[in-house]
C-alpha atoms as a PDB file:
ATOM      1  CA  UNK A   1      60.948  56.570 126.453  1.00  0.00           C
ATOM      2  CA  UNK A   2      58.422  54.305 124.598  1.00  0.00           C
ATOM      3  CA  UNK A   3      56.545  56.866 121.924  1.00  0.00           C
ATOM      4  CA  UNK A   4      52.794  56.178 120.960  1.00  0.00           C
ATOM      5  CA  UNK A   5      52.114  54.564 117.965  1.00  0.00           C
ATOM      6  CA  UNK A   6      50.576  57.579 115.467  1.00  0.00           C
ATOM      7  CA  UNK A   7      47.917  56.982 112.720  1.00  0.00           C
ATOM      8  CA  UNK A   8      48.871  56.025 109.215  1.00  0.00           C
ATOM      9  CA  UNK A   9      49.675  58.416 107.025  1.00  0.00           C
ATOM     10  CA  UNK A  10      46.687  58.717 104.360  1.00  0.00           C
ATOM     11  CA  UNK A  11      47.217  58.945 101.000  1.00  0.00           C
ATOM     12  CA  UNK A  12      46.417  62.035  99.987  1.00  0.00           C
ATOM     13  CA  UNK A  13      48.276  63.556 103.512  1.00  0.00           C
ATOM     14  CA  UNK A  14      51.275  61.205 102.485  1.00  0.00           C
ATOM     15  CA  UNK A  15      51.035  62.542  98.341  1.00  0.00           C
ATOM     16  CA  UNK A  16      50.621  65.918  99.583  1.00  0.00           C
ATOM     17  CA  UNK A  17      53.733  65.759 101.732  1.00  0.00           C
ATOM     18  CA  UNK A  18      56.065  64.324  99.373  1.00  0.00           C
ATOM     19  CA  UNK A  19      55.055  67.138  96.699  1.00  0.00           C
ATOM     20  CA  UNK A  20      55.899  70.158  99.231  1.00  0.00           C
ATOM     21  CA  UNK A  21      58.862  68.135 100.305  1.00  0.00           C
ATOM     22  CA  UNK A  22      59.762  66.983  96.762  1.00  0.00           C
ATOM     23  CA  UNK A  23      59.598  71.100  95.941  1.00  0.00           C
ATOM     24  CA  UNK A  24      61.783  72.223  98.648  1.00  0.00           C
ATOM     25  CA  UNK A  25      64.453  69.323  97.642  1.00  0.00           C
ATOM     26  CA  UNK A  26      64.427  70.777  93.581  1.00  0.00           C
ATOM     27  CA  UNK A  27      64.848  74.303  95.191  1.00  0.00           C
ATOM     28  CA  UNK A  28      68.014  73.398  97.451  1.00  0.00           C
ATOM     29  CA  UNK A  29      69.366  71.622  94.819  1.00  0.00           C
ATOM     30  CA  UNK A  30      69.089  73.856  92.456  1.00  0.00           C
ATOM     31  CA  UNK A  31      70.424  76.628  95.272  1.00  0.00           C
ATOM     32  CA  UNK A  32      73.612  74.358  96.205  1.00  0.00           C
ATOM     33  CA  UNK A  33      74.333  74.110  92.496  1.00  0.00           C
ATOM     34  CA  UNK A  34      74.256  77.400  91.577  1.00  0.00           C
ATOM     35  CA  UNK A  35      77.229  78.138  94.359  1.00  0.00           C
ATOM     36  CA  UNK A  36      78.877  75.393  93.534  1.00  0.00           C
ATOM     37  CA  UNK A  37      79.002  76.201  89.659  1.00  0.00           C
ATOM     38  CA  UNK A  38      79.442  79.985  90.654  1.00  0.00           C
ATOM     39  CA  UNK A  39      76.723  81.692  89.119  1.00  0.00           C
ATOM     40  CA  UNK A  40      77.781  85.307  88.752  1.00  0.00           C
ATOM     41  CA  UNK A  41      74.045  86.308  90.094  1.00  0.00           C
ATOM     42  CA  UNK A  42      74.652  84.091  92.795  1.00  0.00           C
ATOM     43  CA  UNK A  43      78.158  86.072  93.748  1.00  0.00           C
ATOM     44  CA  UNK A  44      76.722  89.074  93.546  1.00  0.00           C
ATOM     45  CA  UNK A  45      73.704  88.028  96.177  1.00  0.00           C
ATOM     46  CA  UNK A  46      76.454  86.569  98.005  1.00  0.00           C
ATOM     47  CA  UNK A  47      78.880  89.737  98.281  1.00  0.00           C
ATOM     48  CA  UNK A  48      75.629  92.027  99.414  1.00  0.00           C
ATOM     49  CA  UNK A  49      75.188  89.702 102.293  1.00  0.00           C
ATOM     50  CA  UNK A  50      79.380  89.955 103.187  1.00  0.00           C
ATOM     51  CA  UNK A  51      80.564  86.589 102.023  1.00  0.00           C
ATOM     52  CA  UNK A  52      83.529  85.994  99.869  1.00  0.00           C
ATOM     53  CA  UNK A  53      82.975  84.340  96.322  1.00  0.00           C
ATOM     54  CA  UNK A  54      85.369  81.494  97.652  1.00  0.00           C
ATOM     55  CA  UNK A  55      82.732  80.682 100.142  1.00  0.00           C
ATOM     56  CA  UNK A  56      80.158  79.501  97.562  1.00  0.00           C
ATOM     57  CA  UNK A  57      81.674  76.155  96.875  1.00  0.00           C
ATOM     58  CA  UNK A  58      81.536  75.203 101.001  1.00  0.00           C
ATOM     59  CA  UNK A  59      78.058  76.782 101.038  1.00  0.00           C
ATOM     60  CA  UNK A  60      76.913  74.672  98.036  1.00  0.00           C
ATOM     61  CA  UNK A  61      78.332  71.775  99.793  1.00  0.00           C
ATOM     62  CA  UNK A  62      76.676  72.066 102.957  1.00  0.00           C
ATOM     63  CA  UNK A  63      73.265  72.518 101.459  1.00  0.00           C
ATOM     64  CA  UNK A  64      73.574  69.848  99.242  1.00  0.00           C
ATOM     65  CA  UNK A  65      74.859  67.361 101.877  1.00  0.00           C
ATOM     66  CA  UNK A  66      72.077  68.621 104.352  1.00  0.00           C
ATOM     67  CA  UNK A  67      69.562  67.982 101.464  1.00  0.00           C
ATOM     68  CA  UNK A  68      71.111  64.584 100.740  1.00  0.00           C
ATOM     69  CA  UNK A  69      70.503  63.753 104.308  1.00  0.00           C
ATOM     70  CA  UNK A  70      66.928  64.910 103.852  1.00  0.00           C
ATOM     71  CA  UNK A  71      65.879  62.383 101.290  1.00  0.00           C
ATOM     72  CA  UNK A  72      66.905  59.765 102.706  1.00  0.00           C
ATOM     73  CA  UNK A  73      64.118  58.509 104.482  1.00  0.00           C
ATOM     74  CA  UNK A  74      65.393  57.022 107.219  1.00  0.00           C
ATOM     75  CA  UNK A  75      67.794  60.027 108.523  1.00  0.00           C
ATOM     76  CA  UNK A  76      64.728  62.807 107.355  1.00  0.00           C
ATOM     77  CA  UNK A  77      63.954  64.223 110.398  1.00  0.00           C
ATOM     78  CA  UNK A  78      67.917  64.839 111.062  1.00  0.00           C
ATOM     79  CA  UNK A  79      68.272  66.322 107.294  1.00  0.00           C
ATOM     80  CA  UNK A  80      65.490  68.890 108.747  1.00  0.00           C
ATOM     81  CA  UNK A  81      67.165  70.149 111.382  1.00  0.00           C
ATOM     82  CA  UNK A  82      70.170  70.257 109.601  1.00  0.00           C
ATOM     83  CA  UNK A  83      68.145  72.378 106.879  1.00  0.00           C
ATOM     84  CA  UNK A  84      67.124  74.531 109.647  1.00  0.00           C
ATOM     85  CA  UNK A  85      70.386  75.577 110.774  1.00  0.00           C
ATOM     86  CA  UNK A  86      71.114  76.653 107.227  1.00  0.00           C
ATOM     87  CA  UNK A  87      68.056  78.440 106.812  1.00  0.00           C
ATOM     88  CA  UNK A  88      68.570  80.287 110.145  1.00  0.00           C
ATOM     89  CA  UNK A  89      72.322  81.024 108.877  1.00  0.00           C
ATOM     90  CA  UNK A  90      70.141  82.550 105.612  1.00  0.00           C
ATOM     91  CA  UNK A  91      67.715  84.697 108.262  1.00  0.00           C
ATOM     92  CA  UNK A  92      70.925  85.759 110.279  1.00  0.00           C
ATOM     93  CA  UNK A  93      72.669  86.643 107.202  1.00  0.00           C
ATOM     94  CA  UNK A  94      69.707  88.914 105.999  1.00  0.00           C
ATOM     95  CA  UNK A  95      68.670  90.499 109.511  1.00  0.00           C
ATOM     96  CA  UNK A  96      72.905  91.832 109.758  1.00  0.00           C
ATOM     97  CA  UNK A  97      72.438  93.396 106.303  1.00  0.00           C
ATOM     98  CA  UNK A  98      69.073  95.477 107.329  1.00  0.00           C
ATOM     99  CA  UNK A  99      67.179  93.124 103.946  1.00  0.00           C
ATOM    100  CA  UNK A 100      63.949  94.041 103.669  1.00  0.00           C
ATOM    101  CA  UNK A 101      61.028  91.680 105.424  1.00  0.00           C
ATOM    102  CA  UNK A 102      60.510  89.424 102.054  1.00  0.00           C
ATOM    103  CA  UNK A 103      63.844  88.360 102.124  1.00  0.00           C
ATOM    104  CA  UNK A 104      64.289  88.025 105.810  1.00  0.00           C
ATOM    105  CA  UNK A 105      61.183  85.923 105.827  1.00  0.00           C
ATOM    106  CA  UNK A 106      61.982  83.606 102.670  1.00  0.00           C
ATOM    107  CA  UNK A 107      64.336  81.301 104.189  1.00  0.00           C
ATOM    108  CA  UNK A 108      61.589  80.972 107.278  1.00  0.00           C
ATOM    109  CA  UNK A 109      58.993  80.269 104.905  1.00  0.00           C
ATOM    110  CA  UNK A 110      60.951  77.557 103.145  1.00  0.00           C
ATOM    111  CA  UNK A 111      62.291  75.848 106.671  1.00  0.00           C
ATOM    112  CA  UNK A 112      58.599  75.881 107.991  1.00  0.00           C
ATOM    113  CA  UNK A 113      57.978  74.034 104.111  1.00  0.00           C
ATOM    114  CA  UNK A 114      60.128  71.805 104.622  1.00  0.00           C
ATOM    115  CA  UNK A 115      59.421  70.216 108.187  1.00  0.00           C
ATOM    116  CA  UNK A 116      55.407  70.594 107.051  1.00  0.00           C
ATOM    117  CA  UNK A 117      56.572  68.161 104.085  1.00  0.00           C
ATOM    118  CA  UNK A 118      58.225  65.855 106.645  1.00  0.00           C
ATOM    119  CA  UNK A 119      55.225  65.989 109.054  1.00  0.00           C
ATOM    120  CA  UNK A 120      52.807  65.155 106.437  1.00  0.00           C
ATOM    121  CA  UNK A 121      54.644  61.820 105.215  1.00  0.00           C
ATOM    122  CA  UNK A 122      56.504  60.696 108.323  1.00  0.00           C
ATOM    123  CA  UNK A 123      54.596  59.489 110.688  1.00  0.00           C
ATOM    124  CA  UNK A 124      57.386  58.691 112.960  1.00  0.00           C
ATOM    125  CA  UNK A 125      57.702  62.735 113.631  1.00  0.00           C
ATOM    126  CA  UNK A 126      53.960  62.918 114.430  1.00  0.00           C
ATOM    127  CA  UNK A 127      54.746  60.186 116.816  1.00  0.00           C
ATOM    128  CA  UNK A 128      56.975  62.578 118.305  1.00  0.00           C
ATOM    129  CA  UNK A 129      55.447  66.061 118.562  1.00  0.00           C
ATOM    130  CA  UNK A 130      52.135  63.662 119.750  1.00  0.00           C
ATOM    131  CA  UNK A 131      53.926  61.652 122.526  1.00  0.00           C
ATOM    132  CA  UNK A 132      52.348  61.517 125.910  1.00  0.00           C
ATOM    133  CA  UNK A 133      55.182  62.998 128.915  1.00  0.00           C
ATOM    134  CA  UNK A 134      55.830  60.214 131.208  1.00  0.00           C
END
């Protein structure tokens, strides 16, 4: 499968992308530190939603790795999914429990952030999503 060539990525479209994306990566940081340093806030959030406090270090792991894999330019797009599949864990979580909409919906808003980040600087996943079926 031989995928078209897409545009350049502009300046301000590349700028603009690495500032949503560069948000998204303080925020899971931040997030995969605060499990794995145990915040008591964080244990509490944690418990509502039916996981044990020992999960938080594995959790804070896993998002940190999947970040990790996220920055690093050249495996971005996989670091996305990745990030998806712990956001949608985040969703699931909140949909079992009955949360209400803003917190079901935070963990979408942030996934759709972060591939809008990725779309906006990589030009190799608009080469993608734009390829012509053979």
């Amino acid at each position: 499968m031989q995928l078209t060539q897409a545009a350049p990525v502009s300046a301000p479209r590349l700028w603009t992308g690495r500032i949503i994306s560069a948000l998204m990566v303080l925020f899971l940081i931040f997030d995969g530190i605060t499990k794995l340093i145990k915040v008591p806030q964080v244990l509490d959030a944690q418990a509502r939603l039916g996981y044990p406090a020992n999960d938080a270090l594995g959790i804070g792991i896993t998002v940190l790795v999947c970040t990790l894999v996220y920055v690093i330019p050249r495996t971005s797009i996989l670091g996305a999914i990745l990030l998806t599949g712990y956001l949608g864990g985040a969703v699931a979580s909140q949909v079992r429990i009955g949360a209400p909409l803003f917190d079901t919906s935070f963990p979408i808003i942030f996934g759709v952030l972060i591939w809008a980040g990725l779309y906006l600087r990589d030009q190799r996943l608009r080469a993608i999503i734009f390829s012509e079926p053979k």
